[in-house]
N, C-alpha and C. Protein backbone atom coordinates (compact mmCIF):
# COMPACT_ATOMS: atom_id res chain seq x y z
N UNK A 1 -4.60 18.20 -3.05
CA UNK A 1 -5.36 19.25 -3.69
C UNK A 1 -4.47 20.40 -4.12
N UNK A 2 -3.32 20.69 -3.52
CA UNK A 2 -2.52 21.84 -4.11
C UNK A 2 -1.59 21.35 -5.08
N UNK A 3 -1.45 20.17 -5.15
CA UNK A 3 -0.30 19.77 -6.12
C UNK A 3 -1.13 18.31 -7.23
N UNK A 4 -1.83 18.75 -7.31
CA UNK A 4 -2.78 17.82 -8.41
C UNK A 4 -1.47 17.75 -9.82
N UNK A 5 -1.15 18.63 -10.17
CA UNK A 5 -0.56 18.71 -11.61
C UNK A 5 0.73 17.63 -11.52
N UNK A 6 1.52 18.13 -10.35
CA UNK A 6 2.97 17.30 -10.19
C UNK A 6 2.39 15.86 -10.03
N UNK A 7 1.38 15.67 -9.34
CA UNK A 7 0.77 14.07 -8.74
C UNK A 7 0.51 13.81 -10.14
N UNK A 8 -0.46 14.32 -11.04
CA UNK A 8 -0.70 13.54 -11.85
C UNK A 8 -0.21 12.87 -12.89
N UNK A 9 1.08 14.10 -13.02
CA UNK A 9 2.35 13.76 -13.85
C UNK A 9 2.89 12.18 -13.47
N UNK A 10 3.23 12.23 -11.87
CA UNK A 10 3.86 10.68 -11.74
C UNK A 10 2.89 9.83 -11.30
N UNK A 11 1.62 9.44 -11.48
CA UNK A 11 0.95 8.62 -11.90
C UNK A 11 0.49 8.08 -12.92
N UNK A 12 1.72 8.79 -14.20
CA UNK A 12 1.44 7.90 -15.38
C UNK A 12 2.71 6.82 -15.42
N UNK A 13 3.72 6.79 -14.32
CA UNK A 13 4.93 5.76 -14.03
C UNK A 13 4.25 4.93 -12.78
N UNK A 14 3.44 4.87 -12.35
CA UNK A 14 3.08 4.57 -11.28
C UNK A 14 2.25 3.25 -11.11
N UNK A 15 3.01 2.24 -11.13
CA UNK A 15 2.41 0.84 -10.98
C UNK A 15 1.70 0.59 -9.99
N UNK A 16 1.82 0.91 -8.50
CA UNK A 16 1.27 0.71 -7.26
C UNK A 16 0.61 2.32 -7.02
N UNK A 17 -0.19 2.48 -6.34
CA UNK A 17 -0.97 4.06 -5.95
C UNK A 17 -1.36 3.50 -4.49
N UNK A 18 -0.57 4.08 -3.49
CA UNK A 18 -1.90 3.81 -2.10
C UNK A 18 -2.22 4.87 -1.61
N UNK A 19 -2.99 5.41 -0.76
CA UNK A 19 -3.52 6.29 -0.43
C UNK A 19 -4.28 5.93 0.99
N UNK A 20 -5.01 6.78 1.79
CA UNK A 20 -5.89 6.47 2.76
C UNK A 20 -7.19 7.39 2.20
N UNK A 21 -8.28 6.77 2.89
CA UNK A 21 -9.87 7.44 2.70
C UNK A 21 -9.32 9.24 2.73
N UNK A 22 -9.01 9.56 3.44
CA UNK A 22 -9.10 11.10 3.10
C UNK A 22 -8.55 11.58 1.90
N UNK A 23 -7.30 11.02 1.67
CA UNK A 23 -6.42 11.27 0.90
C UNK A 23 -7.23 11.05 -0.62
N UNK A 24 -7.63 9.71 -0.49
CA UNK A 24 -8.69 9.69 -2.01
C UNK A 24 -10.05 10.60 -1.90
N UNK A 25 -10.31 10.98 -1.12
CA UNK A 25 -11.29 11.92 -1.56
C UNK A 25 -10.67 13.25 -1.51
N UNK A 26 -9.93 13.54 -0.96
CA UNK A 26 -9.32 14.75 -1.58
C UNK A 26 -8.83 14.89 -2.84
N UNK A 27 -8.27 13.71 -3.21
CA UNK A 27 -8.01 13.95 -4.97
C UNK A 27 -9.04 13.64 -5.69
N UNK A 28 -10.24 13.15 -5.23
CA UNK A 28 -11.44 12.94 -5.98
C UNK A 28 -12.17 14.35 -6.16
N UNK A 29 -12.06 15.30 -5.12
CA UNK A 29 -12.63 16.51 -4.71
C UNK A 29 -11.42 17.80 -6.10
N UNK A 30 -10.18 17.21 -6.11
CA UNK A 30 -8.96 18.05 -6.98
C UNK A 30 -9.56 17.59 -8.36
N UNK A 31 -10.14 16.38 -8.44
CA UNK A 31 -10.35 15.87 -9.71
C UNK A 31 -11.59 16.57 -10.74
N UNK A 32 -12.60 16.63 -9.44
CA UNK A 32 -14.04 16.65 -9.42
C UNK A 32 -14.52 15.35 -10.05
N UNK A 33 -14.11 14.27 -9.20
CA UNK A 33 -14.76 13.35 -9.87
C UNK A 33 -16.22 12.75 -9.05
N UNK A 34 -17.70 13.04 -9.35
CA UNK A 34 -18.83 12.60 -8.82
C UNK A 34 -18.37 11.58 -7.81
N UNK A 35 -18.05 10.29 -7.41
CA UNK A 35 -17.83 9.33 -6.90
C UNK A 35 -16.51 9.66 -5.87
N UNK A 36 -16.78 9.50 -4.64
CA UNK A 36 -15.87 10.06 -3.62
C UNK A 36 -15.41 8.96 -2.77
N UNK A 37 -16.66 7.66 -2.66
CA UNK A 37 -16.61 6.81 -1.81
C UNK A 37 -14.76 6.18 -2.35
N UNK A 38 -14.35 4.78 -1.72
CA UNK A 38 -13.27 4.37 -1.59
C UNK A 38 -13.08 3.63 -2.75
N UNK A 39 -14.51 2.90 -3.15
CA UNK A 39 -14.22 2.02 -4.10
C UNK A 39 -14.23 2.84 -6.01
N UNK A 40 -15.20 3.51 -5.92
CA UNK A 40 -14.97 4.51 -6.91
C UNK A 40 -14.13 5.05 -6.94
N UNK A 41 -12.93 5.69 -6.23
CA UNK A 41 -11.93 6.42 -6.18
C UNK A 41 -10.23 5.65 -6.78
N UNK A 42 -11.20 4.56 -6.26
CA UNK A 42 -9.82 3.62 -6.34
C UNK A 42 -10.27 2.79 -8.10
N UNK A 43 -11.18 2.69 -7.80
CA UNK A 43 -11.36 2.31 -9.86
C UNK A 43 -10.91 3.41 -10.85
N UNK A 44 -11.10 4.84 -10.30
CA UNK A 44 -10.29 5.35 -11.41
C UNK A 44 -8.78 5.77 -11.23
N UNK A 45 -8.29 5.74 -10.25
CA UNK A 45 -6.79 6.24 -9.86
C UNK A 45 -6.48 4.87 -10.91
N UNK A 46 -7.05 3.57 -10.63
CA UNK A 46 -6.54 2.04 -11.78
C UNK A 46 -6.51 2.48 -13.07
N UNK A 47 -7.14 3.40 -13.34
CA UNK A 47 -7.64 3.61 -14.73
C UNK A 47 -6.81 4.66 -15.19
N UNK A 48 -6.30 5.25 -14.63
CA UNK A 48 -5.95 6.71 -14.95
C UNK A 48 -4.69 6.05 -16.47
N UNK A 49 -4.45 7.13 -17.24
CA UNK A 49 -3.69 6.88 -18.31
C UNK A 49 -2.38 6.11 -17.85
N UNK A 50 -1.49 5.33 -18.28
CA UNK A 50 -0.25 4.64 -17.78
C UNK A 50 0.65 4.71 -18.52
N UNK A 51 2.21 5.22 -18.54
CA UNK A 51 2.69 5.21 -19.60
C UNK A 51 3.71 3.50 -20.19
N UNK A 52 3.53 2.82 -18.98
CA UNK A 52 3.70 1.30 -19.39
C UNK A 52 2.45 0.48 -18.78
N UNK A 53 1.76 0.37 -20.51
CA UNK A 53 0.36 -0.40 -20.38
C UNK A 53 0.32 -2.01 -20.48
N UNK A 54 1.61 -2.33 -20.38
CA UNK A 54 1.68 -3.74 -20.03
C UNK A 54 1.04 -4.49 -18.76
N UNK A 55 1.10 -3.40 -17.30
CA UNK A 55 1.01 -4.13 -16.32
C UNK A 55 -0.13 -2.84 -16.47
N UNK A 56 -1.46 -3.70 -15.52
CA UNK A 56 -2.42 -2.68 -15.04
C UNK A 56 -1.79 -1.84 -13.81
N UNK A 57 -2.08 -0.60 -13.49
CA UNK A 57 -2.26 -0.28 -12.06
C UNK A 57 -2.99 -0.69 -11.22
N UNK A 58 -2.62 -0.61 -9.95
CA UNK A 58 -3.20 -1.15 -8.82
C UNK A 58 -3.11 -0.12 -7.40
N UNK A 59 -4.72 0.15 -7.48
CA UNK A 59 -4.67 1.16 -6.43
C UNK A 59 -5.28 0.67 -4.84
N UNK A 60 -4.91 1.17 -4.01
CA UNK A 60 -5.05 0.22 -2.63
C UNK A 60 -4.98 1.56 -1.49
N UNK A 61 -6.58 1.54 -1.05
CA UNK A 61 -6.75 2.92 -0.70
C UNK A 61 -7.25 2.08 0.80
N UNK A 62 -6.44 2.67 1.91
CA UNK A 62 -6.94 2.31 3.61
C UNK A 62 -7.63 2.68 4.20
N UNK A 63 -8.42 2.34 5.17
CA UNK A 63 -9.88 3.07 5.92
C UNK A 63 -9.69 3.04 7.13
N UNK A 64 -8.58 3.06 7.56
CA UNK A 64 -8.69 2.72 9.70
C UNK A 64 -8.79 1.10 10.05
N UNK A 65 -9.90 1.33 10.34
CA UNK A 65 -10.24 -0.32 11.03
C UNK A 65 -11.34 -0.90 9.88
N UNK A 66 -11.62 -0.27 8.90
CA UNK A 66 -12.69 -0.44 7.80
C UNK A 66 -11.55 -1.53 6.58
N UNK A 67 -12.68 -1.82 5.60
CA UNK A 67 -11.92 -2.98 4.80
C UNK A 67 -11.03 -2.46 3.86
N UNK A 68 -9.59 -2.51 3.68
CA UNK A 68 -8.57 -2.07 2.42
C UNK A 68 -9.71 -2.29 1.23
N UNK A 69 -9.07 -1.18 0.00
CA UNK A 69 -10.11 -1.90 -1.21
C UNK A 69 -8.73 -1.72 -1.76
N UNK A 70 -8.77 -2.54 -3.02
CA UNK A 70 -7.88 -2.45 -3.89
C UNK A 70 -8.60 -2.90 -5.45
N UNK A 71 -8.34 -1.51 -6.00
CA UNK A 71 -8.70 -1.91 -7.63
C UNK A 71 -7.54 -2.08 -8.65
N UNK A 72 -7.85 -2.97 -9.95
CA UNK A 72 -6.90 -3.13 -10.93
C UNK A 72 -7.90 -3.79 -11.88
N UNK A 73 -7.35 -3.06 -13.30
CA UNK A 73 -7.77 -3.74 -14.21
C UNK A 73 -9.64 -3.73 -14.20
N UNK A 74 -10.15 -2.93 -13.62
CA UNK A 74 -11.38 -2.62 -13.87
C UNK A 74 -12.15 -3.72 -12.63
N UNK A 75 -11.45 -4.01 -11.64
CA UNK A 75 -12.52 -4.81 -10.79
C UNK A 75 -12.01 -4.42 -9.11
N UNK A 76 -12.72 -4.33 -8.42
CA UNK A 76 -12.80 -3.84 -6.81
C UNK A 76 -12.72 -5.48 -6.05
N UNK A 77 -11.43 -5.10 -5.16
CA UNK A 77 -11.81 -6.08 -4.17
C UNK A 77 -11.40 -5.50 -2.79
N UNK A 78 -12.41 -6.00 -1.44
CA UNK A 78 -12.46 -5.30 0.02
C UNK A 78 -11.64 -6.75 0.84
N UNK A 79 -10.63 -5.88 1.30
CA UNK A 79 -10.25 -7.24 2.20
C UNK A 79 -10.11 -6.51 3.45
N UNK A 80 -10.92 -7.21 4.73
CA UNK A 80 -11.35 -6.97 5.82
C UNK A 80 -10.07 -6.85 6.64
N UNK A 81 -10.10 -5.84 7.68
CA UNK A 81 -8.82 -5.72 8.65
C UNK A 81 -9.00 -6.42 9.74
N UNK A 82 -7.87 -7.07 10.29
CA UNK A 82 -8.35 -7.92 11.58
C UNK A 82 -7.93 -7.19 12.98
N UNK A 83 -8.89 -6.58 13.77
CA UNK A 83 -9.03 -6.08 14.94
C UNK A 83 -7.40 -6.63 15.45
N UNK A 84 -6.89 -5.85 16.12
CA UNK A 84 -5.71 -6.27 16.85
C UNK A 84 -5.83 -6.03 18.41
């Protein structure tokens, strides 16, 4: 949230984006973007402008013991963590 401008700058080089649940809603909250949950957050960090539009981005945001999501290319997928 204090450095939105510098972040957003190098997320137009930025092939991979990960983040954890707080972390994406805090830039969802810097963004003001309506949608805060994990999977909305992570569909637009994919989306965000790219300055090599060859490869999609791929954003992969963590929840604790909750399911990784990872978006690219306009589609969400949850892959479950295995209790250790």
């Amino acid at each position: 949230q204090f450095f939105t401008q510098p972040l957003n700058e190098l997320l137009h080089y930025a092939d991979f984006v990960f983040g954890n649940e707080s972390e994406a809603e805090a830039y969802a909250n810097a963004m003001k973007w309506d949608g805060k949950d994990a999977e909305s957050v992570a569909l637009k960090i994919a989306a965000l402008p790219k300055k090599n539009e060859n490869r999609p981005r791929v954003a992969v945001i963590t929840q604790g013991s909750s399911a990784t999501v990872v978006a690219t290319a306009g589609k969400v997928t949850s892959y479950p963590v295995t209790k250790l």
